[in-house]
N, C-alpha and C. Protein backbone atom coordinates (compact mmCIF):
# COMPACT_ATOMS: atom_id res chain seq x y z
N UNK A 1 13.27 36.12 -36.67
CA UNK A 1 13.44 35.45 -35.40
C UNK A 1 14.78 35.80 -34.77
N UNK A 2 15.65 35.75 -35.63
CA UNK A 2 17.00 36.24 -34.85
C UNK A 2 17.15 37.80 -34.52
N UNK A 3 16.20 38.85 -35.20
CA UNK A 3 16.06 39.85 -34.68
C UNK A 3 15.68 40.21 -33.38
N UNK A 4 14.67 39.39 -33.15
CA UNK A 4 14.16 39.40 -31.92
C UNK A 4 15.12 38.41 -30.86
N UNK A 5 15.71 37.46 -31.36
CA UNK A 5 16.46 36.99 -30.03
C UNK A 5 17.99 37.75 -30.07
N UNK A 6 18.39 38.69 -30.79
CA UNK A 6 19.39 39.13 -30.81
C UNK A 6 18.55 40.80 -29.44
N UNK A 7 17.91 41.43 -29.89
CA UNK A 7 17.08 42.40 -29.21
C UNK A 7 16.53 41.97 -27.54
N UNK A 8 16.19 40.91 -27.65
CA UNK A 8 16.01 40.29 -25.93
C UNK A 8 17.49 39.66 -25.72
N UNK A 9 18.44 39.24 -25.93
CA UNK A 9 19.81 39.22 -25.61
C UNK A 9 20.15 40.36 -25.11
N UNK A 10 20.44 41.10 -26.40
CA UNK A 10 20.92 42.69 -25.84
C UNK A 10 20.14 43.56 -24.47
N UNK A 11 19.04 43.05 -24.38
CA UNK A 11 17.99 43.72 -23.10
C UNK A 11 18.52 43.16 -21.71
N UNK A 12 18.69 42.28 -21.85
CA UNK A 12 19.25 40.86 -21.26
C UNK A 12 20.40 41.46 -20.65
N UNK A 13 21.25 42.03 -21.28
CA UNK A 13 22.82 42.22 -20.79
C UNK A 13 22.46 43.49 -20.11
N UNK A 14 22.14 44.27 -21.07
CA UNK A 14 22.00 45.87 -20.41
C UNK A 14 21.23 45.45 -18.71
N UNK A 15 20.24 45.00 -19.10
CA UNK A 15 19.46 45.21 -17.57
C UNK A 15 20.48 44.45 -16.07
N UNK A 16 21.07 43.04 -16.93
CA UNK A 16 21.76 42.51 -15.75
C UNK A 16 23.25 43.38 -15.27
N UNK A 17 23.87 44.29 -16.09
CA UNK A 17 24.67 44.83 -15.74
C UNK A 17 23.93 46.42 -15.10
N UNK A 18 22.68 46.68 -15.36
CA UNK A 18 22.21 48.05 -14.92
C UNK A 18 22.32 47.85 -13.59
N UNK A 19 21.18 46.34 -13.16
CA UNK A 19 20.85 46.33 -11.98
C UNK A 19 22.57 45.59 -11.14
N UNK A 20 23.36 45.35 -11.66
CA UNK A 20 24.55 44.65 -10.83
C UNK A 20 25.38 45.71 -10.21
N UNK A 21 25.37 47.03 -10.05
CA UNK A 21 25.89 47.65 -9.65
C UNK A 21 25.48 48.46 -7.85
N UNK A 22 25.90 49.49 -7.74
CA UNK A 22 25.00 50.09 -6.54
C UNK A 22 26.42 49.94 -5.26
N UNK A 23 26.56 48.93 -5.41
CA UNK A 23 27.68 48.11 -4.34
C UNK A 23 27.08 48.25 -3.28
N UNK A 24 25.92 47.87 -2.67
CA UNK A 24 25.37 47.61 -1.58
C UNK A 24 24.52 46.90 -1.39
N UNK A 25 24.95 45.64 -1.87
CA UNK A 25 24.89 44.58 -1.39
C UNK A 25 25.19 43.31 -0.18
N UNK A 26 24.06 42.79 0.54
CA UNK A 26 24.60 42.06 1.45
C UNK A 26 25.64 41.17 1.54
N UNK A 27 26.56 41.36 1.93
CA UNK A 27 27.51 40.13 2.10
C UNK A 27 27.90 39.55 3.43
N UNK A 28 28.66 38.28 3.00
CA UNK A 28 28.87 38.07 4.67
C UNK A 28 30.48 38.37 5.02
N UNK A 29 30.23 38.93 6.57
CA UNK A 29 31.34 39.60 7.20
C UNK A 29 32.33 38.51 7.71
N UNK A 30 33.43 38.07 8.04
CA UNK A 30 33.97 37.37 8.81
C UNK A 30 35.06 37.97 9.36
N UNK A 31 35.52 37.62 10.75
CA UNK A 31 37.16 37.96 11.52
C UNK A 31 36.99 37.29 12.51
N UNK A 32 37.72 38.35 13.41
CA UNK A 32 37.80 38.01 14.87
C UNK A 32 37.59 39.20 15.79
N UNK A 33 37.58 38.72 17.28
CA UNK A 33 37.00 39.83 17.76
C UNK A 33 37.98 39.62 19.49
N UNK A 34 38.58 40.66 19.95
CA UNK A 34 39.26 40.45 21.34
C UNK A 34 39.31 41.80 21.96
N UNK A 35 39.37 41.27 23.13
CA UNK A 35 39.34 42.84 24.16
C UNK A 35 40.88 42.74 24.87
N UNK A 36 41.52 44.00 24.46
CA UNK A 36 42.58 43.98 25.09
C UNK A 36 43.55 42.55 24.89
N UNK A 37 43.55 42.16 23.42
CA UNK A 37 44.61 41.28 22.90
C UNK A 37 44.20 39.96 23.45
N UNK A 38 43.29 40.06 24.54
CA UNK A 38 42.71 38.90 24.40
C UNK A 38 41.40 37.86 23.64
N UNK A 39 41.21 36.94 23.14
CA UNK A 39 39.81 36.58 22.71
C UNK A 39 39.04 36.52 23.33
N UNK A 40 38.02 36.74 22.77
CA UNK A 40 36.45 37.05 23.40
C UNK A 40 36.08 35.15 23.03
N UNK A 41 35.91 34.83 23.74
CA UNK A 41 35.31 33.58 23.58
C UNK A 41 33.68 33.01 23.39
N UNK A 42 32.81 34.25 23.09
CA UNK A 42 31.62 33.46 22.82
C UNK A 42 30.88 35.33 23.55
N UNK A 43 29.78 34.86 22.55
CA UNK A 43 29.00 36.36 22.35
C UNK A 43 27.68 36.93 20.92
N UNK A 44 27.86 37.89 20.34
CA UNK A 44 27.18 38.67 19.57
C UNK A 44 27.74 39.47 19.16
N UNK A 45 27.49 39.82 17.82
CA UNK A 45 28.39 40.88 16.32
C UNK A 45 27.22 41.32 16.07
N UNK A 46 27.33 42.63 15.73
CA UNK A 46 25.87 43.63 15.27
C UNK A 46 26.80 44.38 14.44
N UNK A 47 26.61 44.31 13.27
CA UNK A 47 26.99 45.79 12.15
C UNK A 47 25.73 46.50 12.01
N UNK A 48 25.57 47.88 12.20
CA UNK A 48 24.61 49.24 12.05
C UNK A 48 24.83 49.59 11.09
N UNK A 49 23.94 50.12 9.68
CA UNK A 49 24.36 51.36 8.89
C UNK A 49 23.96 52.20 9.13
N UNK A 50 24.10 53.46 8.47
CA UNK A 50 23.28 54.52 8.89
C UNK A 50 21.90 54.87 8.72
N UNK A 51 21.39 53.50 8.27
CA UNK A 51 20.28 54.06 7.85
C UNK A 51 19.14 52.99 8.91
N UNK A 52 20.02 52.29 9.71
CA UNK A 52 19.46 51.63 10.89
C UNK A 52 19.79 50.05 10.35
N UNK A 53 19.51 49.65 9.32
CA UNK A 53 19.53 48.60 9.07
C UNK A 53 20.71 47.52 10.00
N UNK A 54 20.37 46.41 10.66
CA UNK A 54 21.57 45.84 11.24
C UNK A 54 21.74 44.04 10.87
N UNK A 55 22.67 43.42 10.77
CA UNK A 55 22.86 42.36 10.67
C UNK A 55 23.54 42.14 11.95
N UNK A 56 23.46 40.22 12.41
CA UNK A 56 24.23 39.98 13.79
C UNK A 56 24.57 38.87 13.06
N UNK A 57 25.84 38.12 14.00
CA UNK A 57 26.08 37.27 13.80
C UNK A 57 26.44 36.61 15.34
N UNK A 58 27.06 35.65 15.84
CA UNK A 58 27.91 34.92 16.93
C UNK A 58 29.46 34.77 16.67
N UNK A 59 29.36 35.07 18.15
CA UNK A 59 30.99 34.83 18.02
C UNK A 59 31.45 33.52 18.91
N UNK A 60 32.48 32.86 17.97
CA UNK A 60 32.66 31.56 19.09
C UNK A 60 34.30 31.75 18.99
N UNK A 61 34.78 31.25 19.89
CA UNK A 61 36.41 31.05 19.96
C UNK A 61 36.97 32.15 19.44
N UNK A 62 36.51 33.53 19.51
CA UNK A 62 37.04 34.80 19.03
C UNK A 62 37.14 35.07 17.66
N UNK A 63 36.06 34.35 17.03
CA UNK A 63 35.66 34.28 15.34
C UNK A 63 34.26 34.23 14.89
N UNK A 64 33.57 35.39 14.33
CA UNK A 64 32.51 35.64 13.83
C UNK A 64 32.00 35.26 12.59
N UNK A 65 31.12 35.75 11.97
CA UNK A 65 30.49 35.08 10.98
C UNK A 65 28.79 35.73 11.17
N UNK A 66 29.22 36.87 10.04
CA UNK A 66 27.56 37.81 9.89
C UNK A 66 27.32 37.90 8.65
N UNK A 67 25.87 36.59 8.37
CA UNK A 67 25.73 36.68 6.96
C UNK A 67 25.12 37.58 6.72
N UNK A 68 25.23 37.98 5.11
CA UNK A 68 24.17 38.76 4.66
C UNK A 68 24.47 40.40 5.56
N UNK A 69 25.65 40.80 5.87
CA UNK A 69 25.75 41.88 6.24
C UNK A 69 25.31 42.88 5.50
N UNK A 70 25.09 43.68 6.67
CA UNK A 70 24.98 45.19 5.57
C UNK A 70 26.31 45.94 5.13
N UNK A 71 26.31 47.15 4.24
CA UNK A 71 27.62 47.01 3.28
C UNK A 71 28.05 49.12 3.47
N UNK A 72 29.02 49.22 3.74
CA UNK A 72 29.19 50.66 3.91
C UNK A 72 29.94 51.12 5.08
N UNK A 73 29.91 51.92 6.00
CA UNK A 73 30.53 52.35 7.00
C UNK A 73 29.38 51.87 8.52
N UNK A 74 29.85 51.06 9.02
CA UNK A 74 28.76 50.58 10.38
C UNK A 74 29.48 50.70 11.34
N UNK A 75 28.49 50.91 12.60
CA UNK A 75 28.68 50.62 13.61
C UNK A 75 28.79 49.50 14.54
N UNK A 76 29.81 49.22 15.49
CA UNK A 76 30.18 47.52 15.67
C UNK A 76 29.40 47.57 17.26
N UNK A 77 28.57 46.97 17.23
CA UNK A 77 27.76 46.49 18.70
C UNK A 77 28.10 44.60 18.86
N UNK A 78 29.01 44.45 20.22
CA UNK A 78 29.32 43.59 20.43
C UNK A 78 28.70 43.14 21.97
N UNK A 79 28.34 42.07 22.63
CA UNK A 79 27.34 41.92 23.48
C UNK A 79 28.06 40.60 23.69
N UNK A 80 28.66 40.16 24.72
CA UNK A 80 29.12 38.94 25.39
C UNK A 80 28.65 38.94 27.32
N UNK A 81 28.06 40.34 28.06
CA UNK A 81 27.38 39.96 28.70
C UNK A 81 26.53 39.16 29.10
N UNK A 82 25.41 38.99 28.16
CA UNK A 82 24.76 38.07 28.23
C UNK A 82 25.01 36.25 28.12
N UNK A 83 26.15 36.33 27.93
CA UNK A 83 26.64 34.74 27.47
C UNK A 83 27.26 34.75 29.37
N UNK A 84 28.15 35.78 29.73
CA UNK A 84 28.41 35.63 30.96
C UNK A 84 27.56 35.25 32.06
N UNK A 85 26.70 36.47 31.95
CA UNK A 85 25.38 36.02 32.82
C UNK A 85 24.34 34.66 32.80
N UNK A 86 24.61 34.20 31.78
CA UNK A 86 23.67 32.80 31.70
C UNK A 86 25.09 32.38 32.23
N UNK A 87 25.91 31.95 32.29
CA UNK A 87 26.63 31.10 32.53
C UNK A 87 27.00 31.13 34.02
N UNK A 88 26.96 32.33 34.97
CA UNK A 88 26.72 32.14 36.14
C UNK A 88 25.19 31.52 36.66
N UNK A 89 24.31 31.95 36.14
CA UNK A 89 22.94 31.36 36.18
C UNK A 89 22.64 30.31 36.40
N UNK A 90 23.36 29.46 34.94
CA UNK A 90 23.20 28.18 34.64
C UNK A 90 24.01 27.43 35.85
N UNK A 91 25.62 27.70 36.48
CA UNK A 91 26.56 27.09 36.95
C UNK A 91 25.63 27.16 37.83
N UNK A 92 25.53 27.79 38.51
CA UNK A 92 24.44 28.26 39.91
C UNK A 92 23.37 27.20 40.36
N UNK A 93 22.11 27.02 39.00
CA UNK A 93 21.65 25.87 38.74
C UNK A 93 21.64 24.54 38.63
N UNK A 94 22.47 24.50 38.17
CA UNK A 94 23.30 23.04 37.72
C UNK A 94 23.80 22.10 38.94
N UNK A 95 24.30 23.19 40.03
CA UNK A 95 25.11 22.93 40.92
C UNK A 95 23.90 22.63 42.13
N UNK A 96 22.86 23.37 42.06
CA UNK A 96 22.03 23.53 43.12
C UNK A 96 20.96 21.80 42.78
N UNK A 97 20.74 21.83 41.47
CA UNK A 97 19.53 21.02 41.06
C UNK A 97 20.38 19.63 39.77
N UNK A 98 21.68 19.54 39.68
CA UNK A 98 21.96 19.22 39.08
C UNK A 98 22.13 19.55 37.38
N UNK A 99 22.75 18.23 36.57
CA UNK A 99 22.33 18.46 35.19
C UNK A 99 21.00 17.92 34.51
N UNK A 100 20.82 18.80 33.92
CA UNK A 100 19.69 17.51 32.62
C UNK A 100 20.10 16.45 32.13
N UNK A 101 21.13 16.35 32.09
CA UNK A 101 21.95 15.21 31.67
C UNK A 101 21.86 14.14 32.62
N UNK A 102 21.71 14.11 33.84
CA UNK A 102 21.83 13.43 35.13
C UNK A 102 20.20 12.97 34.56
N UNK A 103 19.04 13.58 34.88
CA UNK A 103 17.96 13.56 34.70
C UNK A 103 17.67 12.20 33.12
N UNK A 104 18.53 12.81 32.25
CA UNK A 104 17.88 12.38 31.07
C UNK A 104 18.40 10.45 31.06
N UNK A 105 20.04 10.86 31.45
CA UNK A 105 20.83 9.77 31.53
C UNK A 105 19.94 8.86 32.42
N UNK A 106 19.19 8.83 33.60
CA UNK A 106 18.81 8.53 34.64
C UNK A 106 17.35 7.48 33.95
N UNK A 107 17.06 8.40 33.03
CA UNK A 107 15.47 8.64 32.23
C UNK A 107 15.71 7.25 31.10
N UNK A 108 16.82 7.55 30.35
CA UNK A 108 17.18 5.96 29.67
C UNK A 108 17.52 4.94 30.04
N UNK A 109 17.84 4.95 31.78
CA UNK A 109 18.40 3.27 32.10
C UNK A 109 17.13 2.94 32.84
N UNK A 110 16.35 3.54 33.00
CA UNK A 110 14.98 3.59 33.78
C UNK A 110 14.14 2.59 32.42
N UNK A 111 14.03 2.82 31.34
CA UNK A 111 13.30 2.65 30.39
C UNK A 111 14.26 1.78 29.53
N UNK A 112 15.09 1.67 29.83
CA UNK A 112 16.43 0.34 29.28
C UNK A 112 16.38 1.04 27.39
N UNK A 113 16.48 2.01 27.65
CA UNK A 113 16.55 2.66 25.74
C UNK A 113 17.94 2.11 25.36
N UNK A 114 17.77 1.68 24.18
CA UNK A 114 19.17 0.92 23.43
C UNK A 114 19.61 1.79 22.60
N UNK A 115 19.55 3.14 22.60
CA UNK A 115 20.45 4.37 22.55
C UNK A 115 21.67 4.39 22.72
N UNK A 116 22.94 4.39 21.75
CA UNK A 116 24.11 3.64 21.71
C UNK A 116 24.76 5.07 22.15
N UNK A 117 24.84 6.34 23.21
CA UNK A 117 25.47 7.62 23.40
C UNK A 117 25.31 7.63 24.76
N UNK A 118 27.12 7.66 25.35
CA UNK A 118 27.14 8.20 26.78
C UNK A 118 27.16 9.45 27.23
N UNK A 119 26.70 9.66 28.73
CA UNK A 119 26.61 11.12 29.44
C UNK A 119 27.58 12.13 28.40
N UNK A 120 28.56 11.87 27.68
CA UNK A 120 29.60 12.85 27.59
C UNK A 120 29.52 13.24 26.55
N UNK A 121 28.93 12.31 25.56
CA UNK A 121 28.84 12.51 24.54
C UNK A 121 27.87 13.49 23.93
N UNK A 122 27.94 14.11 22.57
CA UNK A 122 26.57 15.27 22.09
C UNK A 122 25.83 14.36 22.21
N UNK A 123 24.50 14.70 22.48
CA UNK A 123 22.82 14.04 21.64
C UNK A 123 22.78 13.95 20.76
N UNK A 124 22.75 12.67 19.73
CA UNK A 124 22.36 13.14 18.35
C UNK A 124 21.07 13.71 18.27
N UNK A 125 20.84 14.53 16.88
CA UNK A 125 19.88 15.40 16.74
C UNK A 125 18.84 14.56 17.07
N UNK A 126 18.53 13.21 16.13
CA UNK A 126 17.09 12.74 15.76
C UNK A 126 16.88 12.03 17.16
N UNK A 127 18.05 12.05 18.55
CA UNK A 127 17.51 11.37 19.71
C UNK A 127 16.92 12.90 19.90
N UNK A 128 17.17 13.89 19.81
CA UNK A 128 16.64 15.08 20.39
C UNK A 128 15.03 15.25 19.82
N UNK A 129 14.98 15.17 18.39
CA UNK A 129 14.10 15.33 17.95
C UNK A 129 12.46 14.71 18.70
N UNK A 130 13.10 13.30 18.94
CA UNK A 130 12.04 12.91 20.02
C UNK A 130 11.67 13.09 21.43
N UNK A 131 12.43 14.21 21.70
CA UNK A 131 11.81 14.49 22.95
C UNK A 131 11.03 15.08 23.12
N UNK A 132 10.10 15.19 24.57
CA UNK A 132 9.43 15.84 25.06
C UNK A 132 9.57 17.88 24.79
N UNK A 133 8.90 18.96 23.88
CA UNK A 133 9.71 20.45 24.02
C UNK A 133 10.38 20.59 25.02
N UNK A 134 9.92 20.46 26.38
CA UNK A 134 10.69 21.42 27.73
C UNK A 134 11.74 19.72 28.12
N UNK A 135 11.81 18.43 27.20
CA UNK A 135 12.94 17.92 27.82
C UNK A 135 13.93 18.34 27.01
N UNK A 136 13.84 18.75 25.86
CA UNK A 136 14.70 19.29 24.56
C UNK A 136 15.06 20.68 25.15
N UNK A 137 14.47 21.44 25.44
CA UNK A 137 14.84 22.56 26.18
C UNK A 137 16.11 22.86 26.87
N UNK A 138 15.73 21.60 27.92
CA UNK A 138 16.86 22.07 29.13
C UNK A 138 18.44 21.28 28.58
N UNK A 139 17.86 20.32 27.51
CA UNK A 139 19.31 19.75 27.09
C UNK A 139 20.03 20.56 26.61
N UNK A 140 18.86 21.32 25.26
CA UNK A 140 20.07 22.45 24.57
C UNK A 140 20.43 23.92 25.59
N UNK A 141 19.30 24.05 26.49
CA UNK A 141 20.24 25.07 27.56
C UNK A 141 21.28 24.25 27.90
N UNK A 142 21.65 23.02 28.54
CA UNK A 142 22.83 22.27 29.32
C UNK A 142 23.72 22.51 28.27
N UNK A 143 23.53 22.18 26.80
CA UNK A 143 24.76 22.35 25.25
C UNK A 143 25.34 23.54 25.34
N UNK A 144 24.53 24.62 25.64
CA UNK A 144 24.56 26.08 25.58
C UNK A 144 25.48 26.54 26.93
N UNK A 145 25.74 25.77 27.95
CA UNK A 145 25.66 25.95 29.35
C UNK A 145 27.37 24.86 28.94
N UNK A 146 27.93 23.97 28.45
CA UNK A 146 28.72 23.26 27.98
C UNK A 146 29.38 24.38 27.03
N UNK A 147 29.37 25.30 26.48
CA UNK A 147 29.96 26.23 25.67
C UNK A 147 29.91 27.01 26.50
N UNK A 148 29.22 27.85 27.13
CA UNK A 148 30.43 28.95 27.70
C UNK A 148 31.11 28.11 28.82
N UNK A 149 31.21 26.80 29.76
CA UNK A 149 32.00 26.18 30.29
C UNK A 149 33.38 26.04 29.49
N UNK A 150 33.03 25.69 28.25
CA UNK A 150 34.93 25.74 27.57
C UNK A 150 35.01 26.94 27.78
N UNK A 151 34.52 27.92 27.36
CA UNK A 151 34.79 29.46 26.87
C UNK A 151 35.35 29.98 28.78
N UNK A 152 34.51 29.72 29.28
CA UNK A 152 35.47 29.74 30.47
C UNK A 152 36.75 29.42 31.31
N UNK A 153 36.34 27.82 30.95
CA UNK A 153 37.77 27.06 31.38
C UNK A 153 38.85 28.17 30.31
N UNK A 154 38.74 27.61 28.91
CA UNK A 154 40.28 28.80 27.97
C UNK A 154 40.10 29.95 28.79
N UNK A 155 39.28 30.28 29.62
CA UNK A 155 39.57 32.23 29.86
C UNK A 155 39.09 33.44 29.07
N UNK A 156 38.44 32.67 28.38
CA UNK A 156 37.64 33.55 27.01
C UNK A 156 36.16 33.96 27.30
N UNK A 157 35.57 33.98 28.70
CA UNK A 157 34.04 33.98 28.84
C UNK A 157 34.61 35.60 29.77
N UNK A 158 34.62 36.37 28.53
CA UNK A 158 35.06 37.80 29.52
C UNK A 158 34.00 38.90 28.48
N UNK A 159 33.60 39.98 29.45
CA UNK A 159 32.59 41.01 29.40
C UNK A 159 33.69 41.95 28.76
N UNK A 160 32.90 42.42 27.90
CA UNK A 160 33.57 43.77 27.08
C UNK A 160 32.88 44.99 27.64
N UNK A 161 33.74 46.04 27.56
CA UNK A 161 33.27 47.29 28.54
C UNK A 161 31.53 47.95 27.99
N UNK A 162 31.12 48.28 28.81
CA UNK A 162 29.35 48.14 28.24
C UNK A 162 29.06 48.66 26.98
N UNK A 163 29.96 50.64 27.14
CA UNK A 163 30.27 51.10 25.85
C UNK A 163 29.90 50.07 24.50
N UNK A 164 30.24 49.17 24.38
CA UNK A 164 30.07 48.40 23.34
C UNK A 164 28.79 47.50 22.88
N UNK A 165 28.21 47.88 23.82
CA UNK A 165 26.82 46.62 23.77
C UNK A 165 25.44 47.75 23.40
N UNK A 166 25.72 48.79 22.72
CA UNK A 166 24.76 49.61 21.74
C UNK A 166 24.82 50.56 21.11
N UNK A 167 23.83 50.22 19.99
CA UNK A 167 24.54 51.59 19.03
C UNK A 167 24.38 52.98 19.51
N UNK A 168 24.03 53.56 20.34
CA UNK A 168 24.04 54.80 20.93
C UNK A 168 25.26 54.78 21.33
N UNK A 169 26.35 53.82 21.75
CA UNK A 169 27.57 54.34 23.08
C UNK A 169 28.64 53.48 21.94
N UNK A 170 28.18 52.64 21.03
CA UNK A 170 29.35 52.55 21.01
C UNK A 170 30.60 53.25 19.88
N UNK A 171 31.66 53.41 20.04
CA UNK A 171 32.52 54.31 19.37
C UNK A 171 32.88 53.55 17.97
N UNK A 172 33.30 52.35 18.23
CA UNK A 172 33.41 51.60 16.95
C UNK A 172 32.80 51.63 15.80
N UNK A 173 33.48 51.93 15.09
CA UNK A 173 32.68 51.73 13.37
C UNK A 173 34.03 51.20 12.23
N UNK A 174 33.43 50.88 11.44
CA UNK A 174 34.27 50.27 10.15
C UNK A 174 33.61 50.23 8.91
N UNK A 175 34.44 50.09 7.87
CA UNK A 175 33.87 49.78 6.95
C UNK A 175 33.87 48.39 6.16
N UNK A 176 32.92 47.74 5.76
CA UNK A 176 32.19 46.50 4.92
C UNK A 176 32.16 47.20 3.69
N UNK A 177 32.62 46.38 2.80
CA UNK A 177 32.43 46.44 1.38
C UNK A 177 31.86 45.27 0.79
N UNK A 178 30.98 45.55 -0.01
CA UNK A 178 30.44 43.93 -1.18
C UNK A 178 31.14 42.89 -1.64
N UNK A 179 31.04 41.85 -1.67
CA UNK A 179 31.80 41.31 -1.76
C UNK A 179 33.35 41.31 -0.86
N UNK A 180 33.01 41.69 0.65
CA UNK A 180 34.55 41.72 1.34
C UNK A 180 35.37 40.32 1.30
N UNK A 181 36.37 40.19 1.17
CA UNK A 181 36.84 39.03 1.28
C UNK A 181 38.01 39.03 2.16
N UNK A 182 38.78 39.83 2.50
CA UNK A 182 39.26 39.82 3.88
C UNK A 182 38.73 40.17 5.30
N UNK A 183 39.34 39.35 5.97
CA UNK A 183 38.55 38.94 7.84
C UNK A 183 38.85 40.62 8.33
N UNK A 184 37.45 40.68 9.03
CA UNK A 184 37.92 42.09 9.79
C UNK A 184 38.25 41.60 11.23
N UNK A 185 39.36 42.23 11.66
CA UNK A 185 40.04 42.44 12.86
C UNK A 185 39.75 43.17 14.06
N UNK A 186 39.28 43.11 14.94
CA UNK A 186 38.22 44.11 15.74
C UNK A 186 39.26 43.59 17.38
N UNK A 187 39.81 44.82 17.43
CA UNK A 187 40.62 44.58 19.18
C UNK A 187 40.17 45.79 20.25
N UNK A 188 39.14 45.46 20.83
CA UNK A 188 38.15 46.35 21.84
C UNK A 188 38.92 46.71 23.02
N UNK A 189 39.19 47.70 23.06
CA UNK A 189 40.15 48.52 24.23
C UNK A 189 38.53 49.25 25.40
N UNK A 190 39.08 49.75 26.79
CA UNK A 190 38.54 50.66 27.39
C UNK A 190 38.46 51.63 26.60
């Protein structure tokens, strides 16, 4: 008996150290990200390998977070257009038709709900949970529409030169290692 559990031990080690190697493994990426020394305040992180594979993450307050990255030399596709453009959209909206918030706030004194959260405050989740899909909708667009408003007010709701928003154009690359444990630093010039 101890032959055999000494023989599946030993199998045991060999295989977990065979397969523990390779070093390309997903890990997660973290830093920051600014154009021209300034922060990018809210956006999208894409690491490319070469073999296409890509992980994304978000960027908020000029700090990312891409789990499960891929691991090697990538390409950096960063995309904060789109956070700009909803946010003229939304202001546009908001301004023309009001908030959802106006609507919803309007919607609980109508129905006397003993819902203890003012206009200013987040929604808690489980009041969200009960809503209507398309009234849940427009709240978390308004949440979504409330973040790039800070990211604006700080000055941080700024477009990075297009160059950067695909892996065909953009010049950036770096390298990720397994297990990285220092923040990568990413300062996006013209």
């Amino acid at each position: 008996m101890s032959r055999v559990f000494t023989f599946v031990s030993a199998s045991m080690i060999v295989f977990t150290v065979g397969c523990s190697g390779g070093g390309n493994k997903p890990t997660e990426a973290t830093g920051t990200v600014s154009y021209q020394g300034k922060t990018v305040g809210i956006g999208t992180i894409t690491f490319i390998n070469d073999k296409g594979e890509k992980a994304t993450g978000t960027i908020t307050d000029g700090k990312f977070t891409v789990p499960n990255s891929v691991v090697g030399e990538v390409k950096v596709v960063v995309n904060t257009l789109a956070p700009v453009k909803a946010f003229e959209k939304l202001d546009a909206d908001f301004k023309d038709k009001g908030s959802p918030l106006d609507a919803l706030m309007k919607d609980r004194q109508d129905k006397k709900s003993d819902d203890k959260f003012k206009k200013d405050d987040p929604i808690p989740a489980e009041f969200k949970a009960k809503m209507p899909p398309e009234q849940r909708a427009m709240v978390e667009q308004y949440e979504y529409y409330q973040k790039l408003r800070a990211a604006k007010d700080k000055d941080t709701l700024i477009a990075v030169p297009k160059k950067y928003e695909s892996a065909e154009t953009t010049p950036l690359k770096i390298k990720i290692t397994s297990g990285q444990k220092e923040p990568i630093t990413i300062d996006l010039v013209d």
